[in-house]
PDB file of N, CA and C in Angstrom:
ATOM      1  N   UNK A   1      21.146  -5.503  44.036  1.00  0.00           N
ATOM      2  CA  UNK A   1      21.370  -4.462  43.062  1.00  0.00           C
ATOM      3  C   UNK A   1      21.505  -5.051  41.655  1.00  0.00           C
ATOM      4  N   UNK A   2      22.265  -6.475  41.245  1.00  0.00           N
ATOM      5  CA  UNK A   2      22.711  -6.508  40.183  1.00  0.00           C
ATOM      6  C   UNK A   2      20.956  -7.092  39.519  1.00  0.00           C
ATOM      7  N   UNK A   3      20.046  -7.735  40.618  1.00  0.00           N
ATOM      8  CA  UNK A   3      18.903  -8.230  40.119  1.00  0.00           C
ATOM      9  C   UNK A   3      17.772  -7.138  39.107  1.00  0.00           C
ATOM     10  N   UNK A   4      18.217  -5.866  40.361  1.00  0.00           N
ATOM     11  CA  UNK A   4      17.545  -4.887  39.410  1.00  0.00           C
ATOM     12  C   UNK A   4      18.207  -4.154  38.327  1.00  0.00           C
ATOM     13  N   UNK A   5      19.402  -4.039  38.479  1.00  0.00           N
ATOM     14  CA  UNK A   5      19.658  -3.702  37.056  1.00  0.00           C
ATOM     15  C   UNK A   5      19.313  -4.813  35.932  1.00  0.00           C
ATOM     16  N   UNK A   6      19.295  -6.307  36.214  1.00  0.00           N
ATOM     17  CA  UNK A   6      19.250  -7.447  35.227  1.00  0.00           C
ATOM     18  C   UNK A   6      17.577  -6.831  34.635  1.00  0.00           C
ATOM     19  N   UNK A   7      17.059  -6.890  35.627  1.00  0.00           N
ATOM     20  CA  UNK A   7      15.164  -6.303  35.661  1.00  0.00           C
ATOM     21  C   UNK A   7      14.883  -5.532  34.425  1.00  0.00           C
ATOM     22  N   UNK A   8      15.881  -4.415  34.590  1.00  0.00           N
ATOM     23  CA  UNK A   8      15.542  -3.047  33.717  1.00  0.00           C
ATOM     24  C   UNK A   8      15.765  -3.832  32.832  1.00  0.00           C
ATOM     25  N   UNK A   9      17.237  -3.803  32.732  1.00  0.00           N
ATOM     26  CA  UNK A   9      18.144  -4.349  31.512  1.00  0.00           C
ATOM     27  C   UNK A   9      17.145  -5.378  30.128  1.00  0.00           C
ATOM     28  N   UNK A  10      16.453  -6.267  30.885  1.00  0.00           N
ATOM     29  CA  UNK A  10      15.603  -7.207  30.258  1.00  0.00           C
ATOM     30  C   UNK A  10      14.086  -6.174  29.828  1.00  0.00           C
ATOM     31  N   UNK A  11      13.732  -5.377  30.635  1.00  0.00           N
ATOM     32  CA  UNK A  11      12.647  -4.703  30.666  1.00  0.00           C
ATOM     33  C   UNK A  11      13.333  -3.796  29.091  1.00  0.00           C
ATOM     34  N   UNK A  12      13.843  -3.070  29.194  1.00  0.00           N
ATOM     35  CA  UNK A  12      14.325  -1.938  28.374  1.00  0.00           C
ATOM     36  C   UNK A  12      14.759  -3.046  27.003  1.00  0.00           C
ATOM     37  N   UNK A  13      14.934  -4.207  27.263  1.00  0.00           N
ATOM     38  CA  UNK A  13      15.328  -4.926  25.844  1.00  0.00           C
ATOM     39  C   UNK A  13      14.105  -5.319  24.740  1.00  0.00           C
ATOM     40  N   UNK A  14      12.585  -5.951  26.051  1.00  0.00           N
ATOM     41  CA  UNK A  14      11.267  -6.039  25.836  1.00  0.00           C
ATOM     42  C   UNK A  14      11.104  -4.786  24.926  1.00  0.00           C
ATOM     43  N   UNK A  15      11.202  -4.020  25.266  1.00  0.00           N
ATOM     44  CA  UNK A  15      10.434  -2.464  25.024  1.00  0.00           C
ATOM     45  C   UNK A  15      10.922  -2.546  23.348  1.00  0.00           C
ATOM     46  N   UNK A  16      12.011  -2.381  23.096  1.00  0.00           N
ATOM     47  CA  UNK A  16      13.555  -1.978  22.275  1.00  0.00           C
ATOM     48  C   UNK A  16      12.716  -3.065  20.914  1.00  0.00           C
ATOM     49  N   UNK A  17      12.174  -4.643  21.304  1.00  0.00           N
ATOM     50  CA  UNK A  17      11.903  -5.301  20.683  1.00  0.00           C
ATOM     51  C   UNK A  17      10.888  -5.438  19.892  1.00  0.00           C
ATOM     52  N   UNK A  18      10.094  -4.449  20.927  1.00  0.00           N
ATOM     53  CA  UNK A  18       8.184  -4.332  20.493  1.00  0.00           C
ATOM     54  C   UNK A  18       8.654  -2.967  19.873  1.00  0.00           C
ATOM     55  N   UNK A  19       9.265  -2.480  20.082  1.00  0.00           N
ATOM     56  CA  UNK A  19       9.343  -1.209  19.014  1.00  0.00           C
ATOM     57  C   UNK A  19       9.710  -0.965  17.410  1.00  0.00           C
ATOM     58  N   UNK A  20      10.580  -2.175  17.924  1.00  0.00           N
ATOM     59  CA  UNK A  20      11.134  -2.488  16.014  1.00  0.00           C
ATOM     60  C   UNK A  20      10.296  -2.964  15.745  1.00  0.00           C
ATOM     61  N   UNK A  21       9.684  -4.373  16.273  1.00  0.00           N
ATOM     62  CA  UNK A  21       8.607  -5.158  15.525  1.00  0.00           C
ATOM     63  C   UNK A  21       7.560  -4.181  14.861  1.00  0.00           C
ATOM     64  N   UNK A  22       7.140  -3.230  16.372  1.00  0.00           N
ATOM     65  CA  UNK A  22       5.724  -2.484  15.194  1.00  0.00           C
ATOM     66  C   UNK A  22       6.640  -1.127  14.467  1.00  0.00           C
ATOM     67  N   UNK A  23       7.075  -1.078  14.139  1.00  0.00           N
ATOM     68  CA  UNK A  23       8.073  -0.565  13.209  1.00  0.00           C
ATOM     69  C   UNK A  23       8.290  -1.135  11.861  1.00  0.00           C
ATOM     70  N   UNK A  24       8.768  -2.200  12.095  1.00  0.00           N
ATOM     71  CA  UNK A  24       8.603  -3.333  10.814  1.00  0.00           C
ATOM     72  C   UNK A  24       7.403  -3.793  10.572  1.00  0.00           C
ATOM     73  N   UNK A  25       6.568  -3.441  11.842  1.00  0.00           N
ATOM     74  CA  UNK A  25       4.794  -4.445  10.837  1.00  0.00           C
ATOM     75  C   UNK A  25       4.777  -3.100  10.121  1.00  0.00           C
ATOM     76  N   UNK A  26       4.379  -1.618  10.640  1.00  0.00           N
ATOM     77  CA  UNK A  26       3.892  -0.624   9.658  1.00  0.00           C
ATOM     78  C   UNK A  26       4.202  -0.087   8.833  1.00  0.00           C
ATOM     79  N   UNK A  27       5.673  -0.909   8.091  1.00  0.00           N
ATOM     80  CA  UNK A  27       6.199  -0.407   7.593  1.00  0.00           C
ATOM     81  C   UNK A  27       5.840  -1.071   5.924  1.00  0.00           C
ATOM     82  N   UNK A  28       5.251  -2.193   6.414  1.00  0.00           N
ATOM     83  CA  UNK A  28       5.240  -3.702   5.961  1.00  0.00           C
ATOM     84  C   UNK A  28       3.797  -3.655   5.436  1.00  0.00           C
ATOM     85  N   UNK A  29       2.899  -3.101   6.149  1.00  0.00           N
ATOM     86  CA  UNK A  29       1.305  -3.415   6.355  1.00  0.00           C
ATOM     87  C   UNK A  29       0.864  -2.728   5.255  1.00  0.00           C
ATOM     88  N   UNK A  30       0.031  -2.946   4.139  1.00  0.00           N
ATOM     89  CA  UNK A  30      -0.623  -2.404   2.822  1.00  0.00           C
ATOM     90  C   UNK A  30      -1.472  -1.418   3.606  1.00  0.00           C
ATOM     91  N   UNK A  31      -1.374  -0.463   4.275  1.00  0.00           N
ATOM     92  CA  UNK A  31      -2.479   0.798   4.818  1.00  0.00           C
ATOM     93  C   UNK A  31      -2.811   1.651   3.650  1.00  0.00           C
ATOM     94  N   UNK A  32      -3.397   2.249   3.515  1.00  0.00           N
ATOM     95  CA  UNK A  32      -3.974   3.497   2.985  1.00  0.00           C
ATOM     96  C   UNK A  32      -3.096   4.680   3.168  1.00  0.00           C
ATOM     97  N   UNK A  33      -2.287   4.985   4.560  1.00  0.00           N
ATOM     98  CA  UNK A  33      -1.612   5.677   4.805  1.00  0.00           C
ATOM     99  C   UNK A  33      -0.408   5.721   4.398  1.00  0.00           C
ATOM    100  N   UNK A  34      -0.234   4.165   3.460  1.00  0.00           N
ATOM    101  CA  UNK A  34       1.799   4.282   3.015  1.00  0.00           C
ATOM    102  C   UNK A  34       1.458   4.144   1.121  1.00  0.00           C
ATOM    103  N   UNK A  35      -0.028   4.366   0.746  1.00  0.00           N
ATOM    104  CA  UNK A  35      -0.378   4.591  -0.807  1.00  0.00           C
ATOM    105  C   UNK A  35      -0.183   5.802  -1.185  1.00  0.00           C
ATOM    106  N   UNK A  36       1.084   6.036  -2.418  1.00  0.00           N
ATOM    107  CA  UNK A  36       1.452   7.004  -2.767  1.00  0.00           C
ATOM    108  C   UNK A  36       0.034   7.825  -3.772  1.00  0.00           C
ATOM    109  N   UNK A  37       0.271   9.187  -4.135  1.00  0.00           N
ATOM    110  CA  UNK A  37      -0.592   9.622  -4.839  1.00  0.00           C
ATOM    111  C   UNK A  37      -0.753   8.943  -6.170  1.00  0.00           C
ATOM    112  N   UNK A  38      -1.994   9.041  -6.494  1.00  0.00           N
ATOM    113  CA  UNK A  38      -1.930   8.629  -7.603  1.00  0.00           C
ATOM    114  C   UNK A  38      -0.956   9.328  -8.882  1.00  0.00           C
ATOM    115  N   UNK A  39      -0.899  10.671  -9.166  1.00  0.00           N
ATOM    116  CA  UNK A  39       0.326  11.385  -9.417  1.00  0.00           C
ATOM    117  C   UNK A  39       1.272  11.360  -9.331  1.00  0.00           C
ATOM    118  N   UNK A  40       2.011  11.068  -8.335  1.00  0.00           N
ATOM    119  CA  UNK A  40       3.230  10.782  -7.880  1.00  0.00           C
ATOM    120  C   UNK A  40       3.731   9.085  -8.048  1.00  0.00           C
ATOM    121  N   UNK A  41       2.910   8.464  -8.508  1.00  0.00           N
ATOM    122  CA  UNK A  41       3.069   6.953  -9.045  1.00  0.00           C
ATOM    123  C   UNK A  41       4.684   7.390 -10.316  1.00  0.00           C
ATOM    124  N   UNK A  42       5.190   6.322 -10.185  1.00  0.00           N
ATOM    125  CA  UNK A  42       6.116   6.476 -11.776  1.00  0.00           C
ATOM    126  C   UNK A  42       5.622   5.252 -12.231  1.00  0.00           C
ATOM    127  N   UNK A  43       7.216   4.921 -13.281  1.00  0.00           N
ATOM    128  CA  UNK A  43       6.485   3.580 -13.952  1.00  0.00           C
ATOM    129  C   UNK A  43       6.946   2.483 -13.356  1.00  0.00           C
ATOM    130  N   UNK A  44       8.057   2.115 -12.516  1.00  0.00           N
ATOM    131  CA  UNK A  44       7.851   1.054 -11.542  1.00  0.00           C
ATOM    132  C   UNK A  44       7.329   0.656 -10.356  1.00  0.00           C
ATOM    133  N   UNK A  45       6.197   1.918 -10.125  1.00  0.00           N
ATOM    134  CA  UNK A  45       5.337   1.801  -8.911  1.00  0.00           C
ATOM    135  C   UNK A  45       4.366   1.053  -9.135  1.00  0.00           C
ATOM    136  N   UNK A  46       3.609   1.050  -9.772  1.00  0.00           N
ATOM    137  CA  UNK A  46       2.539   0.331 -10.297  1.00  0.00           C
ATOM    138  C   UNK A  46       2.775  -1.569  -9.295  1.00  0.00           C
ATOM    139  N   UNK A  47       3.797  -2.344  -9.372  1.00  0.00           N
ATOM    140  CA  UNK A  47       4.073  -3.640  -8.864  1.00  0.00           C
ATOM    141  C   UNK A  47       3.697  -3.532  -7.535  1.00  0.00           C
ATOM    142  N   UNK A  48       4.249  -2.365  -6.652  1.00  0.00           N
ATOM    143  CA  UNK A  48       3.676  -1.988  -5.665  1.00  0.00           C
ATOM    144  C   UNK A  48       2.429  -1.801  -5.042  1.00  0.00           C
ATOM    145  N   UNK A  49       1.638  -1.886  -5.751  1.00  0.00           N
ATOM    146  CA  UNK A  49       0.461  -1.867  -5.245  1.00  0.00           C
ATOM    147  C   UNK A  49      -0.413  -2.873  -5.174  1.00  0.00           C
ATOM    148  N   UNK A  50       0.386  -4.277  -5.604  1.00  0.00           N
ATOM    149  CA  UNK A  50       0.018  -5.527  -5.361  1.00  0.00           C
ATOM    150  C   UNK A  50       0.000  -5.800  -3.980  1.00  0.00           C
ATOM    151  N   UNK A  51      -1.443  -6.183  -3.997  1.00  0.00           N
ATOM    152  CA  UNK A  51      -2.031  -6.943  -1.871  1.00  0.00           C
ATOM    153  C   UNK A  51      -2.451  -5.678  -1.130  1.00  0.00           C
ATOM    154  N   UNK A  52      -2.520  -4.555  -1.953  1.00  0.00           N
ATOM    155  CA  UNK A  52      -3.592  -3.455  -1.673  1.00  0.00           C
ATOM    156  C   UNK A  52      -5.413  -3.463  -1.869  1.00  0.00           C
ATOM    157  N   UNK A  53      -5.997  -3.471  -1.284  1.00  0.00           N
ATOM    158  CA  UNK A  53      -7.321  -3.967  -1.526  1.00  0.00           C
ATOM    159  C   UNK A  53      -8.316  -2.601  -2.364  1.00  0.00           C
ATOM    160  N   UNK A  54      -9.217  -3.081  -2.673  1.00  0.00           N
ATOM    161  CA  UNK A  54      -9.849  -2.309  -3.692  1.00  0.00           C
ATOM    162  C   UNK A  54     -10.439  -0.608  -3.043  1.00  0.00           C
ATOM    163  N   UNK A  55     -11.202  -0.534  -1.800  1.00  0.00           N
ATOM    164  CA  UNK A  55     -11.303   0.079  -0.992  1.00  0.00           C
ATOM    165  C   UNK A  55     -10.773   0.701  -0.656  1.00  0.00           C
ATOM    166  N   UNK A  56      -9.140   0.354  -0.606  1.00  0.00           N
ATOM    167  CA  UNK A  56      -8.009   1.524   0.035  1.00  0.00           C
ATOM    168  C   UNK A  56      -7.882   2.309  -1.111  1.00  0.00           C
ATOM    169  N   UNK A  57      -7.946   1.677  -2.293  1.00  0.00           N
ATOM    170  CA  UNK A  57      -7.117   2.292  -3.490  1.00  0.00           C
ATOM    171  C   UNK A  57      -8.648   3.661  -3.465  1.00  0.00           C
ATOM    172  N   UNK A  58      -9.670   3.510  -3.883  1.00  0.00           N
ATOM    173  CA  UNK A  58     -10.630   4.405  -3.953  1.00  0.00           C
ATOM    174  C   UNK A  58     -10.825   5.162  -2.425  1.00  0.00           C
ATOM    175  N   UNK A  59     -10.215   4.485  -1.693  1.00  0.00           N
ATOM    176  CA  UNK A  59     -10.796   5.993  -0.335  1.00  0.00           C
ATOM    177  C   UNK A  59      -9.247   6.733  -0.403  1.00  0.00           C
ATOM    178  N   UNK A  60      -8.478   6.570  -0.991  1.00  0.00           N
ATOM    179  CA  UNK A  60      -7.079   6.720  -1.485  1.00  0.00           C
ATOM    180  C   UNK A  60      -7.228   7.993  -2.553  1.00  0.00           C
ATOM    181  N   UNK A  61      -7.741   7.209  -3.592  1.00  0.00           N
ATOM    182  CA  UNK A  61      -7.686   8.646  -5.280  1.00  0.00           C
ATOM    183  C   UNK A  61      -9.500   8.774  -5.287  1.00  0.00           C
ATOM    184  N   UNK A  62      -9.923   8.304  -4.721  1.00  0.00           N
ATOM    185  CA  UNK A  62     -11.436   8.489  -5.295  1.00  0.00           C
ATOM    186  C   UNK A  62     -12.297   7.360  -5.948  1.00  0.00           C
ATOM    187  N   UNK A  63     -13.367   7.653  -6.269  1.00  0.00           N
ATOM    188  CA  UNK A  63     -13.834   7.015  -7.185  1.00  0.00           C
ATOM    189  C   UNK A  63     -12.781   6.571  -8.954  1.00  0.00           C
ATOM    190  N   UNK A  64     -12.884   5.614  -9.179  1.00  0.00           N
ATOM    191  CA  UNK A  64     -12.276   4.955 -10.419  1.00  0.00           C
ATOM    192  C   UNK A  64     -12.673   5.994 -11.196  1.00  0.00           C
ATOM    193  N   UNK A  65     -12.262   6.221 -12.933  1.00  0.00           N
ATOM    194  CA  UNK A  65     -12.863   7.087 -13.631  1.00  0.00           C
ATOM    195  C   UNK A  65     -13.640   6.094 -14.660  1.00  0.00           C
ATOM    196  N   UNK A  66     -13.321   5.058 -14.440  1.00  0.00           N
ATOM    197  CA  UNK A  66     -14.059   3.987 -15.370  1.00  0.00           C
ATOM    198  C   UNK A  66     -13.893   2.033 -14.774  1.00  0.00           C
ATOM    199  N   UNK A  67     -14.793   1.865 -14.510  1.00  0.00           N
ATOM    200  CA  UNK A  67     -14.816   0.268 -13.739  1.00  0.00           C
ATOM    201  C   UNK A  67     -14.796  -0.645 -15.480  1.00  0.00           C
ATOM    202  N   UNK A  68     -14.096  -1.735 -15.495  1.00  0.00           N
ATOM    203  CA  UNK A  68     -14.213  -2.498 -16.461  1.00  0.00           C
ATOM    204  C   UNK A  68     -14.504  -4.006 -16.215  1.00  0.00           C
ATOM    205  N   UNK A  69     -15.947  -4.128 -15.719  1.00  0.00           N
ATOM    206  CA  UNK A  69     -16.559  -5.385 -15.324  1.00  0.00           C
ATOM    207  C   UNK A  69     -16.213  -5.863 -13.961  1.00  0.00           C
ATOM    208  N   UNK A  70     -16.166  -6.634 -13.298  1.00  0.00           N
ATOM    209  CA  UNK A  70     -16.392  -6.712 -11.813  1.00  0.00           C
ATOM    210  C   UNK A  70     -14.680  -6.556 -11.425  1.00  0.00           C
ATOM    211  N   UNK A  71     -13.357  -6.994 -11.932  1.00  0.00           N
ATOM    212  CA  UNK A  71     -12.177  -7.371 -11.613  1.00  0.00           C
ATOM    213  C   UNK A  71     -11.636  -6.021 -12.403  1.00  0.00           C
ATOM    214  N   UNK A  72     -11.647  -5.063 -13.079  1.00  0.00           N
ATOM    215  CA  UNK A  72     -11.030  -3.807 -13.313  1.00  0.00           C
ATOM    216  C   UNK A  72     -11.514  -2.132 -13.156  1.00  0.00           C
ATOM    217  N   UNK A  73     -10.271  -1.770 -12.616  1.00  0.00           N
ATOM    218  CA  UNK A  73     -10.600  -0.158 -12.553  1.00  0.00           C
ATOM    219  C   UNK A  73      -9.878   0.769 -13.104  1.00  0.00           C
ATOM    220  N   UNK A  74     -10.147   1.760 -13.668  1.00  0.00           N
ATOM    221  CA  UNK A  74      -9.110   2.093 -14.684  1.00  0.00           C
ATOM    222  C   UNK A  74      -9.234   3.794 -13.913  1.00  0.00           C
ATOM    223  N   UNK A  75      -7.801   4.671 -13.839  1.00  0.00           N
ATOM    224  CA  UNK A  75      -7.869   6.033 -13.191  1.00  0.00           C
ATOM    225  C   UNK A  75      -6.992   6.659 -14.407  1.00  0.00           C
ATOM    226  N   UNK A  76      -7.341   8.094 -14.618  1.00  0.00           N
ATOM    227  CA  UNK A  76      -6.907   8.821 -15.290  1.00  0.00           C
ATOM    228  C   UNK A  76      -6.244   9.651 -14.477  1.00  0.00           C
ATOM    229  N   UNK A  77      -4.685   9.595 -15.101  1.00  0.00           N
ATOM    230  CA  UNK A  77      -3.638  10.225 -14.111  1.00  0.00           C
ATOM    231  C   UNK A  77      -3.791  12.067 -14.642  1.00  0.00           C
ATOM    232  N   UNK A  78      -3.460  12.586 -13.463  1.00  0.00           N
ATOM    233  CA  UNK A  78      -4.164  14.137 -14.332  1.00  0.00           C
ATOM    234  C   UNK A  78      -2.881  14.449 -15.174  1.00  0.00           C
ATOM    235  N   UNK A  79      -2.476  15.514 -15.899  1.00  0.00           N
ATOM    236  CA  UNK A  79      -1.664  16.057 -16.523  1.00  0.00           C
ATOM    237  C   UNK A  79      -0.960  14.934 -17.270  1.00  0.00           C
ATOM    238  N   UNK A  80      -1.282  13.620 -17.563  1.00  0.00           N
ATOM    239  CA  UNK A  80      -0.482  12.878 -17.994  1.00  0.00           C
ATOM    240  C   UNK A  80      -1.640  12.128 -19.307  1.00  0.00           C
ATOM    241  N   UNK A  81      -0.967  11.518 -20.565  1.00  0.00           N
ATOM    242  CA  UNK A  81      -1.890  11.150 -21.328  1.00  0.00           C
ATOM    243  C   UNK A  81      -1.996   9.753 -21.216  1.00  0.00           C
ATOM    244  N   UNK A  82      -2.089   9.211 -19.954  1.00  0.00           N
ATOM    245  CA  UNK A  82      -2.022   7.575 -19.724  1.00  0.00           C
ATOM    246  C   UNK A  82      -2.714   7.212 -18.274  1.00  0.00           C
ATOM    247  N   UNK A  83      -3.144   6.222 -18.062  1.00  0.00           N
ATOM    248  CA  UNK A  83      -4.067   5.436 -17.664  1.00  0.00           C
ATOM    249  C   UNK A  83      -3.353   4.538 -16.967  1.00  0.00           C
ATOM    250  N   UNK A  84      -4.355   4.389 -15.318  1.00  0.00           N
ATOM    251  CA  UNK A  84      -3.938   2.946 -14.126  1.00  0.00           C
ATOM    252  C   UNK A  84      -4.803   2.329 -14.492  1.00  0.00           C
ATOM    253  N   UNK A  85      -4.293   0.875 -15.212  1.00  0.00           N
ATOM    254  CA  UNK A  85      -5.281  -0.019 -15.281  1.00  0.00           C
ATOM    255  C   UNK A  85      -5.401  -1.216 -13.911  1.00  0.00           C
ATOM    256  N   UNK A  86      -6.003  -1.462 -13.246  1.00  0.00           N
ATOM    257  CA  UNK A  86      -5.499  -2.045 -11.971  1.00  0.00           C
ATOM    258  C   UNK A  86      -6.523  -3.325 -11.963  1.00  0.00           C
ATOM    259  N   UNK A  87      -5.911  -4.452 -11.598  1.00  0.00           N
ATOM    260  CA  UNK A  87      -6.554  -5.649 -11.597  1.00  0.00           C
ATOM    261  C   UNK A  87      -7.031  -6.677 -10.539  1.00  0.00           C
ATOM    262  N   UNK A  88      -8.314  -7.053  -9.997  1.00  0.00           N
ATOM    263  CA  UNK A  88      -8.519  -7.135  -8.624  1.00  0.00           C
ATOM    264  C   UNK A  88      -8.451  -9.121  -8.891  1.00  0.00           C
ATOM    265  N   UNK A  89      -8.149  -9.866  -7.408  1.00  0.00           N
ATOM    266  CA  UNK A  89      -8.531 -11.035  -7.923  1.00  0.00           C
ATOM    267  C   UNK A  89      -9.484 -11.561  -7.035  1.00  0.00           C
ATOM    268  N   UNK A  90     -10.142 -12.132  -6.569  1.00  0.00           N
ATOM    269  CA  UNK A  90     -11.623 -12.792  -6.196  1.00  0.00           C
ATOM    270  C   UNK A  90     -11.785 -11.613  -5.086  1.00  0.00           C
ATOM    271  N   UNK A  91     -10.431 -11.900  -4.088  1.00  0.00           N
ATOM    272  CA  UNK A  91     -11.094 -11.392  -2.841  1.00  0.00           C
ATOM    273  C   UNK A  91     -11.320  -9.703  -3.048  1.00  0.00           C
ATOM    274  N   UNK A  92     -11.010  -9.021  -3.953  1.00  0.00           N
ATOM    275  CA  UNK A  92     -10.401  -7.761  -3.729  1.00  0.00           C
ATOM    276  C   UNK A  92      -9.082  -6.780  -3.464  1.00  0.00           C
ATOM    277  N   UNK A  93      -8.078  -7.573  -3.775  1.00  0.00           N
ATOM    278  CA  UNK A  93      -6.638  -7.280  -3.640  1.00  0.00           C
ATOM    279  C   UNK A  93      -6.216  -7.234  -4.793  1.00  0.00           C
ATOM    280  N   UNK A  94      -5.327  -5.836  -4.986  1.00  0.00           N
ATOM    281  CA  UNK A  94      -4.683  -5.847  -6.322  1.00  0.00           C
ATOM    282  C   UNK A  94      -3.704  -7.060  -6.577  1.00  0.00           C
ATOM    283  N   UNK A  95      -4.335  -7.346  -7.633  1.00  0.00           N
ATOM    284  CA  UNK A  95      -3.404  -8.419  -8.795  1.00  0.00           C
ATOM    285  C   UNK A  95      -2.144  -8.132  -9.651  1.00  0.00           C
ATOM    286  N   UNK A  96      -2.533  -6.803  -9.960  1.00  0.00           N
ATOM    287  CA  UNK A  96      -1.542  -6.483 -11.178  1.00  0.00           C
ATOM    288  C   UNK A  96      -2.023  -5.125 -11.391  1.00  0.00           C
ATOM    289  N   UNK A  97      -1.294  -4.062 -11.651  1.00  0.00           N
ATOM    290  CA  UNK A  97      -1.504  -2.670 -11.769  1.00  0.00           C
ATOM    291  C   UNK A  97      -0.620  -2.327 -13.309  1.00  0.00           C
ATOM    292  N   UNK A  98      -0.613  -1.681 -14.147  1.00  0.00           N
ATOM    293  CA  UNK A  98      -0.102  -1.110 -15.045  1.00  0.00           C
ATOM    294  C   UNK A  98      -0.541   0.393 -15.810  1.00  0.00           C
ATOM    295  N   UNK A  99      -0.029   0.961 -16.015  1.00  0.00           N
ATOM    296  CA  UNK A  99       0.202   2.067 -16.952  1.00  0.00           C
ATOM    297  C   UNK A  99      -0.356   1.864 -18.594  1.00  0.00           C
ATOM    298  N   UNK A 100      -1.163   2.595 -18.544  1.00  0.00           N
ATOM    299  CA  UNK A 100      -1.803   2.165 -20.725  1.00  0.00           C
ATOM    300  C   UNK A 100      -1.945   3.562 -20.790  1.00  0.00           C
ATOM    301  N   UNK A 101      -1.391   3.543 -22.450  1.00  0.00           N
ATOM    302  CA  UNK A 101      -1.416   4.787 -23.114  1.00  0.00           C
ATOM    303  C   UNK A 101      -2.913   4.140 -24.082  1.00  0.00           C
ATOM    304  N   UNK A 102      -4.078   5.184 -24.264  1.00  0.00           N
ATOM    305  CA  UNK A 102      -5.368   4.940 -25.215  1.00  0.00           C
ATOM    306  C   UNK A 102      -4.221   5.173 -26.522  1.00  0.00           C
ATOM    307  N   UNK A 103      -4.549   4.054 -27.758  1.00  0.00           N
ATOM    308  CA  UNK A 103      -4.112   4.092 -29.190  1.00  0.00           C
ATOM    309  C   UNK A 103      -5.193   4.916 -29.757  1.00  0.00           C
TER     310      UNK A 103
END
């Protein structure tokens, strides 16, 4: 008796362990599915979106509203008079994201 309760006991701890883990990977993992709207961005979101790849961000808000040479994409936030300037580095992963107001 005490073997099978030890059984579960270890079984039900396995389980308990793989559950947090993928819990903590998806929580963790740059998906498409945990990219806030582009709208709903504030101004310390922007850091966040560093090790997001270029692909997610556009099957995400769309097409860019303006590409600036092979490493920038720039989105026009609606109702707002300012600009995601977002910065890719070789492979395709955001570098650096920021907020610009046009002078």
């Amino acid at each position: 008796m005490k073997k099978k309760v030890r059984h579960l006991f270890v079984f039900l701890a396995v389980v308990a362990v793989a559950w947090i883990g993928w819990r903590y990977a998806f929580q963790q993992t740059k998906d498409r599915e945990n990219l806030p709207a582009l709208e709903a961005l504030e101004e310390d979101d922007p850091k966040g979106l560093v090790g997001y790849r270029r692909a997610q961000l556009i099957s995400a808000w769309g097409t860019p509203d303006d590409t600036i040479g092979v490493g920038e994409d720039v989105w026009k936030r609606e109702g707002k008079a300012e600009y995601l300037l977002v910065s890719y580095s070789a492979n395709g992963e955001v570098e650096r994201a920021e907020f610009v107001t046009p002078s």
